[in-house]
N, C-alpha and C. Protein backbone atom coordinates (compact mmCIF):
# COMPACT_ATOMS: atom_id res chain seq x y z
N UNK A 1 -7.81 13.86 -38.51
CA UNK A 1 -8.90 12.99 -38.10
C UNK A 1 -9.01 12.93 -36.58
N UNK A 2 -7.63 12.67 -35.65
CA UNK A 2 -8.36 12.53 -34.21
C UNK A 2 -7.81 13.78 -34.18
N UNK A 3 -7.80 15.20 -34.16
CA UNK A 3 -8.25 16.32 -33.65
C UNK A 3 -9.94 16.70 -34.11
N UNK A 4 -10.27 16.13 -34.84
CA UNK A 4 -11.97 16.15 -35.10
C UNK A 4 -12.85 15.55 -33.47
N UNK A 5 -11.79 14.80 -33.31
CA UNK A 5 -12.07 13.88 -32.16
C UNK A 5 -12.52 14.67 -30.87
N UNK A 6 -11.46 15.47 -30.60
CA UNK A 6 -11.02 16.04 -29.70
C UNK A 6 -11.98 17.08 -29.70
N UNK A 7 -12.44 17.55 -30.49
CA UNK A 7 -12.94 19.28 -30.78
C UNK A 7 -14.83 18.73 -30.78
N UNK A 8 -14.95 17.22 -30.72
CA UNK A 8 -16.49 16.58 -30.76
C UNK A 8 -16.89 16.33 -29.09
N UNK A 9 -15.60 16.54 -28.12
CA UNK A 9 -15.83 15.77 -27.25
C UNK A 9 -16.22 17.13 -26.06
N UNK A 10 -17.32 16.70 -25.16
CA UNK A 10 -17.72 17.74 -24.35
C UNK A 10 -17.12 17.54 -22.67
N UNK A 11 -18.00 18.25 -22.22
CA UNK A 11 -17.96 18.26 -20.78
C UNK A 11 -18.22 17.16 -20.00
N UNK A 12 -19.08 16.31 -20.50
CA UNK A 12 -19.38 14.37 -20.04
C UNK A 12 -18.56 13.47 -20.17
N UNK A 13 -18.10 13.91 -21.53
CA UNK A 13 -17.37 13.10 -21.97
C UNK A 13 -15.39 13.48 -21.32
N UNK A 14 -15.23 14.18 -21.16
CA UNK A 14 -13.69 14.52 -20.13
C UNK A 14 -14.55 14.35 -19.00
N UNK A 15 -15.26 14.34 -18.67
CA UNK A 15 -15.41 13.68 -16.72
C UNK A 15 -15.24 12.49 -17.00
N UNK A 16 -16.32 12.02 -17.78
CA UNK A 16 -15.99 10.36 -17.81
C UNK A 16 -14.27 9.75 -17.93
N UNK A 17 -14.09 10.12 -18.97
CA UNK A 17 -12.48 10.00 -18.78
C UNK A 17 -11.74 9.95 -17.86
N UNK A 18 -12.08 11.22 -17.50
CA UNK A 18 -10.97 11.58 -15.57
C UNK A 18 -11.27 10.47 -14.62
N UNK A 19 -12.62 10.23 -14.32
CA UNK A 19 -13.26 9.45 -13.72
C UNK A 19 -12.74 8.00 -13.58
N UNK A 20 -12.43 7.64 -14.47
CA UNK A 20 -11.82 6.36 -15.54
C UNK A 20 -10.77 6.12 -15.28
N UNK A 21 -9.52 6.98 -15.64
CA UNK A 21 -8.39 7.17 -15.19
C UNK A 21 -8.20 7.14 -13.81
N UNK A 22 -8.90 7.64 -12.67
CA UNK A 22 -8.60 7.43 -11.19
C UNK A 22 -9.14 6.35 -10.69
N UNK A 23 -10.25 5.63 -11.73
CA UNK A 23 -10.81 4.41 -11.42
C UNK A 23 -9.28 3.27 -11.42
N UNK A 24 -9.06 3.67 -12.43
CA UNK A 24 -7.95 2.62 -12.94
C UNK A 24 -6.43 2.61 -12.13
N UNK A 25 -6.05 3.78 -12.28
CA UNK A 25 -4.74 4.36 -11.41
C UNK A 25 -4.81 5.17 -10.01
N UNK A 26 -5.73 5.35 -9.43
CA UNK A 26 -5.97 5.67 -8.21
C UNK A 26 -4.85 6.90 -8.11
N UNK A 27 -5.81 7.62 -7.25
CA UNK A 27 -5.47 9.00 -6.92
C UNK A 27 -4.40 9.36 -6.32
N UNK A 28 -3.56 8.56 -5.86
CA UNK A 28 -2.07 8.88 -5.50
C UNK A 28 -0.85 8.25 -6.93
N UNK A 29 -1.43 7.65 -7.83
CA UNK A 29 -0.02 7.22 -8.93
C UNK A 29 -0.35 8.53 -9.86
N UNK A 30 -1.34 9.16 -10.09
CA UNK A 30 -1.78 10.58 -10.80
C UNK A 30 -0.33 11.64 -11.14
N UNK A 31 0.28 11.98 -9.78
CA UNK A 31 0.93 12.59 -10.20
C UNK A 31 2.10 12.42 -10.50
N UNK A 32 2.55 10.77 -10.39
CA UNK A 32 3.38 10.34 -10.53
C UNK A 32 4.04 10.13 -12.33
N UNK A 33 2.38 9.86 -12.50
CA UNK A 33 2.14 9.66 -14.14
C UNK A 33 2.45 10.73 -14.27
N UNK A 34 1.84 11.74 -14.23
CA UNK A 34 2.08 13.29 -14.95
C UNK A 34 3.49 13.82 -14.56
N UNK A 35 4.16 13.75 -13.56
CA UNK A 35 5.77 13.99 -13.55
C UNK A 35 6.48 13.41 -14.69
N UNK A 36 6.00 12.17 -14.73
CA UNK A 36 7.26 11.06 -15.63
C UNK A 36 6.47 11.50 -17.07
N UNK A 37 5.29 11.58 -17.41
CA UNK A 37 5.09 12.50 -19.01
C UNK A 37 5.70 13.96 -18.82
N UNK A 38 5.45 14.64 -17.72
CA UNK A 38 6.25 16.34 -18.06
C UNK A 38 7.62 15.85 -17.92
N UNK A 39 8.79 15.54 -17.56
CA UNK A 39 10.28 14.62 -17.98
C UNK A 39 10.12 14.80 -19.03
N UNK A 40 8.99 13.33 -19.57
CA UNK A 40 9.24 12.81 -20.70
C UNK A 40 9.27 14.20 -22.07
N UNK A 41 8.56 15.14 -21.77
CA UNK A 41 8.39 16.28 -22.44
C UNK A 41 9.68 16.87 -23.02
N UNK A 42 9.96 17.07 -21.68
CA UNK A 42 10.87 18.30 -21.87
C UNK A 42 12.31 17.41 -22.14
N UNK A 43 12.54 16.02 -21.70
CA UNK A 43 13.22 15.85 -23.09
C UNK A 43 13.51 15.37 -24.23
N UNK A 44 12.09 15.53 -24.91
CA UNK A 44 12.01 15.20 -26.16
C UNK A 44 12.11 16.46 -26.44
N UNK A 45 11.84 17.75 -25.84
CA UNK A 45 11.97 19.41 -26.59
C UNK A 45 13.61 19.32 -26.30
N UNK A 46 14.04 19.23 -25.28
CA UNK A 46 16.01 19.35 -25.40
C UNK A 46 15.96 18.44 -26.41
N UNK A 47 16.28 17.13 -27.07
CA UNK A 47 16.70 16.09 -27.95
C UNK A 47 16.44 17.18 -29.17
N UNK A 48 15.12 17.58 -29.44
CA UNK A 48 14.79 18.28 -30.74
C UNK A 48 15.23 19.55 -30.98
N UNK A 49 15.96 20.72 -29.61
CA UNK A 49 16.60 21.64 -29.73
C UNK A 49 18.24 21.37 -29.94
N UNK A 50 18.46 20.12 -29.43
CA UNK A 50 20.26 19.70 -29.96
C UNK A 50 20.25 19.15 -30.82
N UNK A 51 18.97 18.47 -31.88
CA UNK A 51 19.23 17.94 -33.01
C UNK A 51 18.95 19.50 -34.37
N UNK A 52 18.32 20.34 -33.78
CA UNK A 52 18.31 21.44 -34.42
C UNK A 52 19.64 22.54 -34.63
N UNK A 53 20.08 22.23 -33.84
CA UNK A 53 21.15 23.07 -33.43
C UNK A 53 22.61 22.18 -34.16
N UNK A 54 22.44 21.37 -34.33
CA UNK A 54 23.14 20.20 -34.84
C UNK A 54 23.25 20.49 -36.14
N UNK A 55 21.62 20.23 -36.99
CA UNK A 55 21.64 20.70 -37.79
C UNK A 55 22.06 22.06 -38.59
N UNK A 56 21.82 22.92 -37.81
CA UNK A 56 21.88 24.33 -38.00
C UNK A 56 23.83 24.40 -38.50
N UNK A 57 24.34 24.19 -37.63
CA UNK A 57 26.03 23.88 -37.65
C UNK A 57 26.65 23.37 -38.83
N UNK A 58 25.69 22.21 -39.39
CA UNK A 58 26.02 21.47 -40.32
C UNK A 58 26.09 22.31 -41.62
N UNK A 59 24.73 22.98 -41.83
CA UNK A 59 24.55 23.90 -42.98
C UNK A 59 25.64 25.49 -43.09
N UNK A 60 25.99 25.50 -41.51
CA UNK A 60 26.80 26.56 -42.15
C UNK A 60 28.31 26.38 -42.60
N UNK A 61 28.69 25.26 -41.50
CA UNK A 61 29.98 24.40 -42.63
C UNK A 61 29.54 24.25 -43.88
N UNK A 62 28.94 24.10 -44.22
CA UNK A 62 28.74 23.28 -45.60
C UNK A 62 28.58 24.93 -46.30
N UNK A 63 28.35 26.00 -45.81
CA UNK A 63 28.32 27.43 -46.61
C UNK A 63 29.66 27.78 -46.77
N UNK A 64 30.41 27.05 -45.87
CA UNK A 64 31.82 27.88 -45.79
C UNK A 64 32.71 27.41 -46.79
């Protein structure tokens, strides 16, 4: 349902947005936000590659 969202929305509609966002957070906290979400990224991908890997370990004890 909200990727329908996403795939309805044009070229007016992401300016407006952007627009919005620097209205609100002004043009110097921008990249501050986007540092602390790319962090936040990459480690939720490490957490989900050591809980995989975790897993992975588990199943082959359990073969042995």
């Amino acid at each position: 349902m909200s990727l329908g969202i996403f795939l309805m929305m044009g070229t007016p509609q992401i300016i407006l947005i952007v627009v919005v966002v620097l209205l609100i957070f002004g043009g110097k906290k921008i990249p501050e936000l986007m540092k602390g979400l790319g962090s936040g990224i990459k480690e939720f991908k490490d957490a989900s590659k050591e809980d995989e890997a975790t897993t992975d370990k588990k199943v082959e004890d359990n073969k042995k």
